[in-house]
N, C-alpha and C. Protein backbone atom coordinates (compact mmCIF):
# COMPACT_ATOMS: atom_id res chain seq x y z
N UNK A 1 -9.99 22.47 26.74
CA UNK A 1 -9.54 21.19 26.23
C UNK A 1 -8.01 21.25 26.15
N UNK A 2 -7.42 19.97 26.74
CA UNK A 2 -5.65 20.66 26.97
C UNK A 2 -5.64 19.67 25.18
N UNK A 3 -4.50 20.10 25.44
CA UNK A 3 -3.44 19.74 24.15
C UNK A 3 -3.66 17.74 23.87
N UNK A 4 -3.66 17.11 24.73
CA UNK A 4 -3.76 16.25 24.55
C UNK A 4 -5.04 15.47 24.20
N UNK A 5 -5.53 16.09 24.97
CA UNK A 5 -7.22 15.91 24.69
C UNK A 5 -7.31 15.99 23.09
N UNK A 6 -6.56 17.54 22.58
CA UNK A 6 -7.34 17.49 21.31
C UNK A 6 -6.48 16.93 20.36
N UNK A 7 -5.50 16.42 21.16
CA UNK A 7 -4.73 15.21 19.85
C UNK A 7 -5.41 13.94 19.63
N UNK A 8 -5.74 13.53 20.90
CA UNK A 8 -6.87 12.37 20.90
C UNK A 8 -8.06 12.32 19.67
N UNK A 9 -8.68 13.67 20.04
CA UNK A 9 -9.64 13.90 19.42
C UNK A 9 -9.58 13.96 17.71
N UNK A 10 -8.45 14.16 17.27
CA UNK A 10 -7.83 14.28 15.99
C UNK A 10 -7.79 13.14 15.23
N UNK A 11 -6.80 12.39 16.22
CA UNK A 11 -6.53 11.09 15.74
C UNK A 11 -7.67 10.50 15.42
N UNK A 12 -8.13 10.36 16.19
CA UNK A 12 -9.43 9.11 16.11
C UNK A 12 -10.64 9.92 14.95
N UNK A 13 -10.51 11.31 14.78
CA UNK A 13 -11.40 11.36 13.75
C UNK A 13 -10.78 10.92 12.20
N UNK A 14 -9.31 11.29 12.43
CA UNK A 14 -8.19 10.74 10.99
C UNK A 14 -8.68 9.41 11.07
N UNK A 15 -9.10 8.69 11.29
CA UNK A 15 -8.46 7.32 11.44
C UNK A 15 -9.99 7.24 11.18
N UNK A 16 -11.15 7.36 11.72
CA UNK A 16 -12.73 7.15 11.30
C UNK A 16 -12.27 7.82 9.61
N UNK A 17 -12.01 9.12 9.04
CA UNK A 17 -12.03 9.40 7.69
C UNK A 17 -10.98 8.40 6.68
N UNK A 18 -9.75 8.12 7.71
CA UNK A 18 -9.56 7.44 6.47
C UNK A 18 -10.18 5.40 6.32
N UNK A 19 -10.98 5.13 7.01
CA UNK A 19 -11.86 3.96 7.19
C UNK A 19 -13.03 4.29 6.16
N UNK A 20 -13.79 5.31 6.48
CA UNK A 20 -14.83 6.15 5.35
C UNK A 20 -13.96 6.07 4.18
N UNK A 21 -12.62 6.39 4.07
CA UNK A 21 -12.05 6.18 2.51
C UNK A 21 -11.98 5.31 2.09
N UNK A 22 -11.35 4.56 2.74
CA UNK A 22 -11.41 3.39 1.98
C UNK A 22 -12.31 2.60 1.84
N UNK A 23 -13.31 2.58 2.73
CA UNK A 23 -14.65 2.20 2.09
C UNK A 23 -15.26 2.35 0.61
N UNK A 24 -15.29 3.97 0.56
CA UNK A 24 -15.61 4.61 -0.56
C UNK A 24 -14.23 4.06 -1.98
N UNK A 25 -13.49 4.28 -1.32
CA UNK A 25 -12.75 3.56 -2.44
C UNK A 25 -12.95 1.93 -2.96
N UNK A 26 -13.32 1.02 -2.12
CA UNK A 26 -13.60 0.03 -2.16
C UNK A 26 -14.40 -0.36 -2.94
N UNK A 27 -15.68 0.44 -2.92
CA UNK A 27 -17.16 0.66 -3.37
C UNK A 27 -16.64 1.15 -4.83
N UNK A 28 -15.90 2.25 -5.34
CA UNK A 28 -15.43 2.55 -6.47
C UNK A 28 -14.42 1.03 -7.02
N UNK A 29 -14.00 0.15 -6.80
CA UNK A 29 -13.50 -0.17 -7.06
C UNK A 29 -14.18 -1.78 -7.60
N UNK A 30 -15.01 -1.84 -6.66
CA UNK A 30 -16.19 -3.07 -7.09
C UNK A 30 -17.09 -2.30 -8.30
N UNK A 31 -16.91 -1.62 -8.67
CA UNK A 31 -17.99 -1.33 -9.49
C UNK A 31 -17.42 -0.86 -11.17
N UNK A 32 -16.25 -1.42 -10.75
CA UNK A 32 -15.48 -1.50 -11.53
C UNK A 32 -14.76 -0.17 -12.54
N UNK A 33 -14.52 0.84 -11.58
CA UNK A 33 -13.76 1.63 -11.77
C UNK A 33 -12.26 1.30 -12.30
N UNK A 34 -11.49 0.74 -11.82
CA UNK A 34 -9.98 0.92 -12.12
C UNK A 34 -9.58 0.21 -10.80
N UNK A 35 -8.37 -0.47 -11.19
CA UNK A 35 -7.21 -0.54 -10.01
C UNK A 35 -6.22 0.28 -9.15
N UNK A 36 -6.89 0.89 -9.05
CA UNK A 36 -5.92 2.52 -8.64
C UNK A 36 -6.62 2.76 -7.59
N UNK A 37 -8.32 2.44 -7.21
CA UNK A 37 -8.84 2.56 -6.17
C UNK A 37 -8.71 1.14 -5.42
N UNK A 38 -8.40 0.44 -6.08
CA UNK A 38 -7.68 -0.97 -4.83
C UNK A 38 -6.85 -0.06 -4.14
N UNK A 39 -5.73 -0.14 -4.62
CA UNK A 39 -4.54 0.54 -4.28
C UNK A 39 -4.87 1.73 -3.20
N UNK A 40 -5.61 2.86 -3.42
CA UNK A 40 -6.04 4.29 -2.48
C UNK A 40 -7.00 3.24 -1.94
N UNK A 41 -7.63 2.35 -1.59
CA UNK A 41 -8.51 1.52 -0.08
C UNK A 41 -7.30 1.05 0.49
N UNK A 42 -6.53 0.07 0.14
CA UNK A 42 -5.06 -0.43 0.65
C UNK A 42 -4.45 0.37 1.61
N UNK A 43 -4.28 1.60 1.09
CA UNK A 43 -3.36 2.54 1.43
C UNK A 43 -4.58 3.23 2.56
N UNK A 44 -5.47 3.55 2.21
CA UNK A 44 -6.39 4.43 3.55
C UNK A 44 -6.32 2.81 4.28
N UNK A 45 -6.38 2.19 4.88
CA UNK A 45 -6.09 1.44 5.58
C UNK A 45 -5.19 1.02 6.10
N UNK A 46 -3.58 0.70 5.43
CA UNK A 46 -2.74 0.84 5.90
C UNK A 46 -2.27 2.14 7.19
N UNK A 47 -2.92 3.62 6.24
CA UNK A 47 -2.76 4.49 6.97
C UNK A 47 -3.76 4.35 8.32
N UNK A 48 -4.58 4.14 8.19
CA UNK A 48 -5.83 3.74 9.60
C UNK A 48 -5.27 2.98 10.56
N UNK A 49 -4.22 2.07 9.79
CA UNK A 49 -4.01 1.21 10.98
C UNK A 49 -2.64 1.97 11.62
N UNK A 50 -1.60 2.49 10.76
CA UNK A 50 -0.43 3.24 11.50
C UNK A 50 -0.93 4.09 12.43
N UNK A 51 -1.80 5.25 12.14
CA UNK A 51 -3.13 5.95 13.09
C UNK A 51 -3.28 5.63 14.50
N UNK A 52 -3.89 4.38 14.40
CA UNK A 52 -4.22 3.48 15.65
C UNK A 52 -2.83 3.44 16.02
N UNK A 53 -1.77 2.31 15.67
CA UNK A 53 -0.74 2.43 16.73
C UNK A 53 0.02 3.50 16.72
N UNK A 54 0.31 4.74 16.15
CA UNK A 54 -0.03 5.51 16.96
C UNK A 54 -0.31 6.02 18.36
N UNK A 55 -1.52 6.07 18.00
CA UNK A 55 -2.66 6.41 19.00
C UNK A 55 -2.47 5.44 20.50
N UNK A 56 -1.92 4.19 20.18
CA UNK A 56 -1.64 3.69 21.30
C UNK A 56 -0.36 4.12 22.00
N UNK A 57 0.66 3.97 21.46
CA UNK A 57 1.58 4.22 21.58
C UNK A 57 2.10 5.87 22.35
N UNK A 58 0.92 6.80 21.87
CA UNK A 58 1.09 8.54 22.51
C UNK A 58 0.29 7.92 23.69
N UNK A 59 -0.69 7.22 23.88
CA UNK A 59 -1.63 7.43 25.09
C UNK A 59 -0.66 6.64 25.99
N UNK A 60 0.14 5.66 26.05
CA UNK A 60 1.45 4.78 26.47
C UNK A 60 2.14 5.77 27.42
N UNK A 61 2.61 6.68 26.07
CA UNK A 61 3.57 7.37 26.65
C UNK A 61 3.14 8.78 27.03
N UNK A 62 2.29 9.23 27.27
CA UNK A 62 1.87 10.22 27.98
C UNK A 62 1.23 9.72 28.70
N UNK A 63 0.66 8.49 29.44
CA UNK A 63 -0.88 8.66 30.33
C UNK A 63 -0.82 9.13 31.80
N UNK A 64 0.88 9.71 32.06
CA UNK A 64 1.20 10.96 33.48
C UNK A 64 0.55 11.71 33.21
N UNK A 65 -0.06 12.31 32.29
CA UNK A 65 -0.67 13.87 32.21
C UNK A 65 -1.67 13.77 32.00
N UNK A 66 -2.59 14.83 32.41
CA UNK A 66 -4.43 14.62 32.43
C UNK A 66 -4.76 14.98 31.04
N UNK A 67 -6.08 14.64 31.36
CA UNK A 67 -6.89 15.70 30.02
C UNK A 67 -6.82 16.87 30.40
N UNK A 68 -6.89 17.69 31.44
CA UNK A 68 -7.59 18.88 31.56
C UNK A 68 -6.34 19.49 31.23
């Protein structure tokens, strides 16, 4: 697996965990935990979405080089 491959592979699992977070935070937060888990869903999402562009943005600018 070259180097890029397993950056790919990284990203996109960061970006599935922090979606699972903020879910879970979400869920804590309807159930009336505190406002602090608004805030940590906000933020795992915000971060999910920087993630993604990202993720577009490396595959942009690398797509000269293979996977292998």
């Amino acid at each position: 697996m070259s180097l890029k491959a397993f950056h790919i592979f990284f990203i996109t699992v960061s970006i599935l965990i922090g979606l699972i977070l903020a879910g879970w935070f979400a869920m804590r937060f309807h159930s009336g935990q505190g406002n602090a888990y608004l805030l940590a869903s906000i933020a795992s999402v915000c971060g999910s979405v920087a993630l993604f562009i990202y993720a577009r943005r490396f595959l942009k600018k690398l797509k000269h080089i293979s996977y292998l």
